[in-house]
C-alpha atoms as a PDB file:
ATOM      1  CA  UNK A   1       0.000   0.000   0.000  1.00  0.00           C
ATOM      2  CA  UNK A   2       2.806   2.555   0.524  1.00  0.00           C
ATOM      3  CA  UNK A   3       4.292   1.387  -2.721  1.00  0.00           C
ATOM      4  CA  UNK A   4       1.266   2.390  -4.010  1.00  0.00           C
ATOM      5  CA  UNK A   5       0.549   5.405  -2.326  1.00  0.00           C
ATOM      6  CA  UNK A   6       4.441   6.513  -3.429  1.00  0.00           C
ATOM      7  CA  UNK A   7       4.017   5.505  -6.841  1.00  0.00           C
ATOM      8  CA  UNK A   8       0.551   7.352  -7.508  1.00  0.00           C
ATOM      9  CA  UNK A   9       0.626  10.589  -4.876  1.00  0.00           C
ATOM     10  CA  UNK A  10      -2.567  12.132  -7.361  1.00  0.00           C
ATOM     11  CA  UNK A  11      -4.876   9.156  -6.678  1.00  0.00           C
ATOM     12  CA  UNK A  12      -4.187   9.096  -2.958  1.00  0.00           C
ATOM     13  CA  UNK A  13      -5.064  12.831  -2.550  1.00  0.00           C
ATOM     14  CA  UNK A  14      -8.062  12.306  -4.761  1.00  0.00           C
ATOM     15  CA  UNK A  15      -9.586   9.101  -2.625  1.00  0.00           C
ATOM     16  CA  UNK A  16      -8.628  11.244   0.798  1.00  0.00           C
ATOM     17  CA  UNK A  17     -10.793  14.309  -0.489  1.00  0.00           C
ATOM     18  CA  UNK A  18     -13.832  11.895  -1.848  1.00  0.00           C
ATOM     19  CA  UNK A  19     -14.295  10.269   1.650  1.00  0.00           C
ATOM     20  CA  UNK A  20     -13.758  14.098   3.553  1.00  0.00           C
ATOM     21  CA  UNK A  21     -15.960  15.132   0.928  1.00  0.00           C
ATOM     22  CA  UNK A  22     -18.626  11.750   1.632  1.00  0.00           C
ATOM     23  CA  UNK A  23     -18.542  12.714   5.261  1.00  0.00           C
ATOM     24  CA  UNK A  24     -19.607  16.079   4.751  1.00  0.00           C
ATOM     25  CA  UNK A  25     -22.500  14.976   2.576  1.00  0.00           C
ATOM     26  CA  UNK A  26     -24.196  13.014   5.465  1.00  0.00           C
ATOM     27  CA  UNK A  27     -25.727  16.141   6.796  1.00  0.00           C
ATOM     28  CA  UNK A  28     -28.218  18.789   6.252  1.00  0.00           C
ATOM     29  CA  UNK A  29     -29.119  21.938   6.906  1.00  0.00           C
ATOM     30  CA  UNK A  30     -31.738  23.824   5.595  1.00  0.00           C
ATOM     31  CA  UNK A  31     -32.938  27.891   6.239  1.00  0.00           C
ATOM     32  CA  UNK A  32     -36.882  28.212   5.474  1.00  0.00           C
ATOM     33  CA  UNK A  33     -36.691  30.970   3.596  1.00  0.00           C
ATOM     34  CA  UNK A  34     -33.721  30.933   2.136  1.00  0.00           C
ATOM     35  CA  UNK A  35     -33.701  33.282   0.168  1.00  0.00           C
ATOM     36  CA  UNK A  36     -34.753  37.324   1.872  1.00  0.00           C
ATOM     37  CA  UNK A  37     -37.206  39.151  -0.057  1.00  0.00           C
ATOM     38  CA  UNK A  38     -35.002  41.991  -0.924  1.00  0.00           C
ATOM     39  CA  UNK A  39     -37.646  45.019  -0.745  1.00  0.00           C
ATOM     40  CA  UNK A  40     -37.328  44.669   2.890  1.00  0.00           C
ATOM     41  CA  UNK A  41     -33.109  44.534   2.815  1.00  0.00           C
ATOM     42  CA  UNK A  42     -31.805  45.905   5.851  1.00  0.00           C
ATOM     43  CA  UNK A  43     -34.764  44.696   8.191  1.00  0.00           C
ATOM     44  CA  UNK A  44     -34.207  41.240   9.925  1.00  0.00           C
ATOM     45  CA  UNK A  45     -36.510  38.550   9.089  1.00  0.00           C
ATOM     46  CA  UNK A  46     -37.552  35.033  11.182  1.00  0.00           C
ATOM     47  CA  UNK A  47     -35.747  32.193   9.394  1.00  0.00           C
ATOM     48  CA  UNK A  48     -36.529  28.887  10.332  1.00  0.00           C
ATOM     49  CA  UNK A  49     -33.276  26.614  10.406  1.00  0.00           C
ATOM     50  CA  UNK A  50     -33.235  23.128  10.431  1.00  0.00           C
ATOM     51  CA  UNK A  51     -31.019  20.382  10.200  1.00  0.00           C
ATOM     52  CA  UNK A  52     -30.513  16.532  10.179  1.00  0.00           C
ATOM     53  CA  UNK A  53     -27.055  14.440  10.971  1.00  0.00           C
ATOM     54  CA  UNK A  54     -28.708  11.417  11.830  1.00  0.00           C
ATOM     55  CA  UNK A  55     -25.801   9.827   9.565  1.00  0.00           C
ATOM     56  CA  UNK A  56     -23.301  11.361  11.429  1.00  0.00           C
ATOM     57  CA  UNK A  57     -21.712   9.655  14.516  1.00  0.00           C
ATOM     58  CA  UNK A  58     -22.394  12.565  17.101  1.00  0.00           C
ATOM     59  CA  UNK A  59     -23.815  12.880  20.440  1.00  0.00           C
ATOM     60  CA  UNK A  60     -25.264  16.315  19.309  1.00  0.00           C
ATOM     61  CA  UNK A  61     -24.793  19.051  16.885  1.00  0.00           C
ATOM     62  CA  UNK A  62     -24.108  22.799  17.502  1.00  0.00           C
ATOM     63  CA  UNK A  63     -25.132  25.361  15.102  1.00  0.00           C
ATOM     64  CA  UNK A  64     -22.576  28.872  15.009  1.00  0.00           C
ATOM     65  CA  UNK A  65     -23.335  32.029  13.687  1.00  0.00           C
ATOM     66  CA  UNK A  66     -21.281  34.530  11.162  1.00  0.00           C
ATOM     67  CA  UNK A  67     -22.010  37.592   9.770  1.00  0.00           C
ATOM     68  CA  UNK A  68     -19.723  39.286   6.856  1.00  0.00           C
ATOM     69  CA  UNK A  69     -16.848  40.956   9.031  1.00  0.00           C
ATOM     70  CA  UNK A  70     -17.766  39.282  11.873  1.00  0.00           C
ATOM     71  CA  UNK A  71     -15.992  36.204  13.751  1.00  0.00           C
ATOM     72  CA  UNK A  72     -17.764  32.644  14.367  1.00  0.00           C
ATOM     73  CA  UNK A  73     -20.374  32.513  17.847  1.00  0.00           C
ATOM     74  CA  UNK A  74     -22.297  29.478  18.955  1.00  0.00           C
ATOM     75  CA  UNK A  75     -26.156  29.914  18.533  1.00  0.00           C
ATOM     76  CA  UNK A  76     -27.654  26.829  19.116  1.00  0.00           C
ATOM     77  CA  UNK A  77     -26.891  23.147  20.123  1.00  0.00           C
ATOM     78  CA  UNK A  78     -29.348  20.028  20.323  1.00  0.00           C
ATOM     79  CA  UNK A  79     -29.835  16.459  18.670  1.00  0.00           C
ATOM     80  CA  UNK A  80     -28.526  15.330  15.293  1.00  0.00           C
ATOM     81  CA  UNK A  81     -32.396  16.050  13.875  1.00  0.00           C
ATOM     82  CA  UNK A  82     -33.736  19.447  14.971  1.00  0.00           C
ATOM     83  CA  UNK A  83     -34.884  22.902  14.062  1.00  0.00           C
ATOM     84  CA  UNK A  84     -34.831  26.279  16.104  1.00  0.00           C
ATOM     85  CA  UNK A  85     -36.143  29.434  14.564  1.00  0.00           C
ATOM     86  CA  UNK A  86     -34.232  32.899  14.552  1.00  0.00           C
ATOM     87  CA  UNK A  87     -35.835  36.149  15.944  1.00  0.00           C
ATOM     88  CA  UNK A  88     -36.247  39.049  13.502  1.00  0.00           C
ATOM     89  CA  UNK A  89     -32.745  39.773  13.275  1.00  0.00           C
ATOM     90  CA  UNK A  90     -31.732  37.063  10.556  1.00  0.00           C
ATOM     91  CA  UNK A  91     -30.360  39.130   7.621  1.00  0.00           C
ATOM     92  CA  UNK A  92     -28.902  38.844   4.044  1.00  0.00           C
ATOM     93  CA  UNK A  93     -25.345  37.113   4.400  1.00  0.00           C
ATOM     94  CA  UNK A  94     -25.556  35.583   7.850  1.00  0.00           C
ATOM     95  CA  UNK A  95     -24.038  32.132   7.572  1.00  0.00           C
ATOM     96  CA  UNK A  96     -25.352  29.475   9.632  1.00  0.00           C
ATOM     97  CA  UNK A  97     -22.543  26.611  10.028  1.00  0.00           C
ATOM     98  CA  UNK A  98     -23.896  23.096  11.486  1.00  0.00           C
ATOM     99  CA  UNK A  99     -20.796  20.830  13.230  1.00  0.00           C
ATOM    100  CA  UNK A 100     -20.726  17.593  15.211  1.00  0.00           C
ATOM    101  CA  UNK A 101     -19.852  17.013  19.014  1.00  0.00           C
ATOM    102  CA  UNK A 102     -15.992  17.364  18.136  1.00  0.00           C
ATOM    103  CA  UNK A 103     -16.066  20.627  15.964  1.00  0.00           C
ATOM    104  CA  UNK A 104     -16.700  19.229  12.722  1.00  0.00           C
ATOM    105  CA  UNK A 105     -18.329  21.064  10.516  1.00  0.00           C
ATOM    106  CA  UNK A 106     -20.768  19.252   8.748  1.00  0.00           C
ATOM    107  CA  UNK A 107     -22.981  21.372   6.630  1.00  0.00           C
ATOM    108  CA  UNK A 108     -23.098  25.341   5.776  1.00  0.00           C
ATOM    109  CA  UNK A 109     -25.950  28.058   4.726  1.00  0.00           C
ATOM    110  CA  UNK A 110     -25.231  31.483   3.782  1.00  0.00           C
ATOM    111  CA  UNK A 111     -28.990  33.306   3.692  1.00  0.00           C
ATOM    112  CA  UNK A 112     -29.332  35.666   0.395  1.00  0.00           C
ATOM    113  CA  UNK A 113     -31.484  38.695  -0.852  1.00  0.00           C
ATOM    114  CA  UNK A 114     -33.222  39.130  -3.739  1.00  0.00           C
ATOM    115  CA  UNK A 115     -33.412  41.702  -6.102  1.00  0.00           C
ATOM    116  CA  UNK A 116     -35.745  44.316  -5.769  1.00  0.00           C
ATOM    117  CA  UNK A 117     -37.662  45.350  -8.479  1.00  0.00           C
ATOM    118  CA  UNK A 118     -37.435  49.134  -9.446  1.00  0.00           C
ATOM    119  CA  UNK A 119     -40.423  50.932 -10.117  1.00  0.00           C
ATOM    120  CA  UNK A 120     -40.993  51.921 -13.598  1.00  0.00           C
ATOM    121  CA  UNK A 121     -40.925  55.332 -14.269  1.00  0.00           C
ATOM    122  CA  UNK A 122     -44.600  56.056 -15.063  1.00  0.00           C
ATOM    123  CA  UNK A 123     -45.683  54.345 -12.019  1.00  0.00           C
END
C-alpha cells in the first residue's frame, strides 16, 4: 500500500478528499426561507433553520453564527435532527454553520437577498 501510495501521490489525494468530501455529505441543513425578499433589505426577518445528521456519529450538533466581518459565535446546540427558529434579526449574508460534538463542521448556509424590483418610471 505505501508502494502504491508513493508511486501514484494524485490518486491518494483524490480518494482522501472523496471520503472528507462523503462525510460532509451526510448532513443537512436547511434555512426556510432561504432566500430574503429583498424590498425589505436591511430589516431582519424570522428564518426557520433546520437540520438533520442522523448519519453522522455525534452525540449532538451545535449550530454557530457569522455575519460578513464578523468572527464565528455558537447559537444553538441540540440532537442530530432538529430545528430552532431565529428572531427578527436574521439578515442577508448571515451564515449558519452546522458541526458535530468534536467541531466538525458538517454542513453550511449562507442566507441571500433578492433583487428588488425598481419601479418603472410612469408608475
Amino acid at each position: 500500500m505505501i508502494a502504491f501510495a508513493r508511486r501514484y501521490p494524485l490518486a491518494v489525494a483524490a480518494a482522501v478528499a472523496v471520503l472528507a468530501l462523503g462525510g460532509c455529505s451526510r448532513a443537512s441543513l436547511t434555512l426556510d426561507p432561504a432566500v430574503l425578499p429583498g424590498c425589505a433589505a436591511g430589516h431582519g426577518a424570522v428564518v426557520a433553520v433546520r437540520w438533520d445528521a442522523r448519519h453522522v456519529e455525534t452525540k449532538f450538533v451545535q449550530v454557530a453564527l457569522t455575519r460578513p466581518g464578523g468572527g464565528e459565535r455558537g447559537w444553538t446546540r441540540g440532537k442530530s435532527v432538529g430545528g430552532r427558529n431565529t428572531g427578527r434579526w436574521a439578515v442577508d449574508g448571515l451564515t449558519f454553520i452546522l458541526r458535530d460534538d468534536h467541531g466538525r463542521e458538517l454542513a453550511r448556509k449562507t442566507l441571500e437577498t433578492s433583487r428588488c424590483p425598481r419601479k418603472q418610471k410612469d408608475e
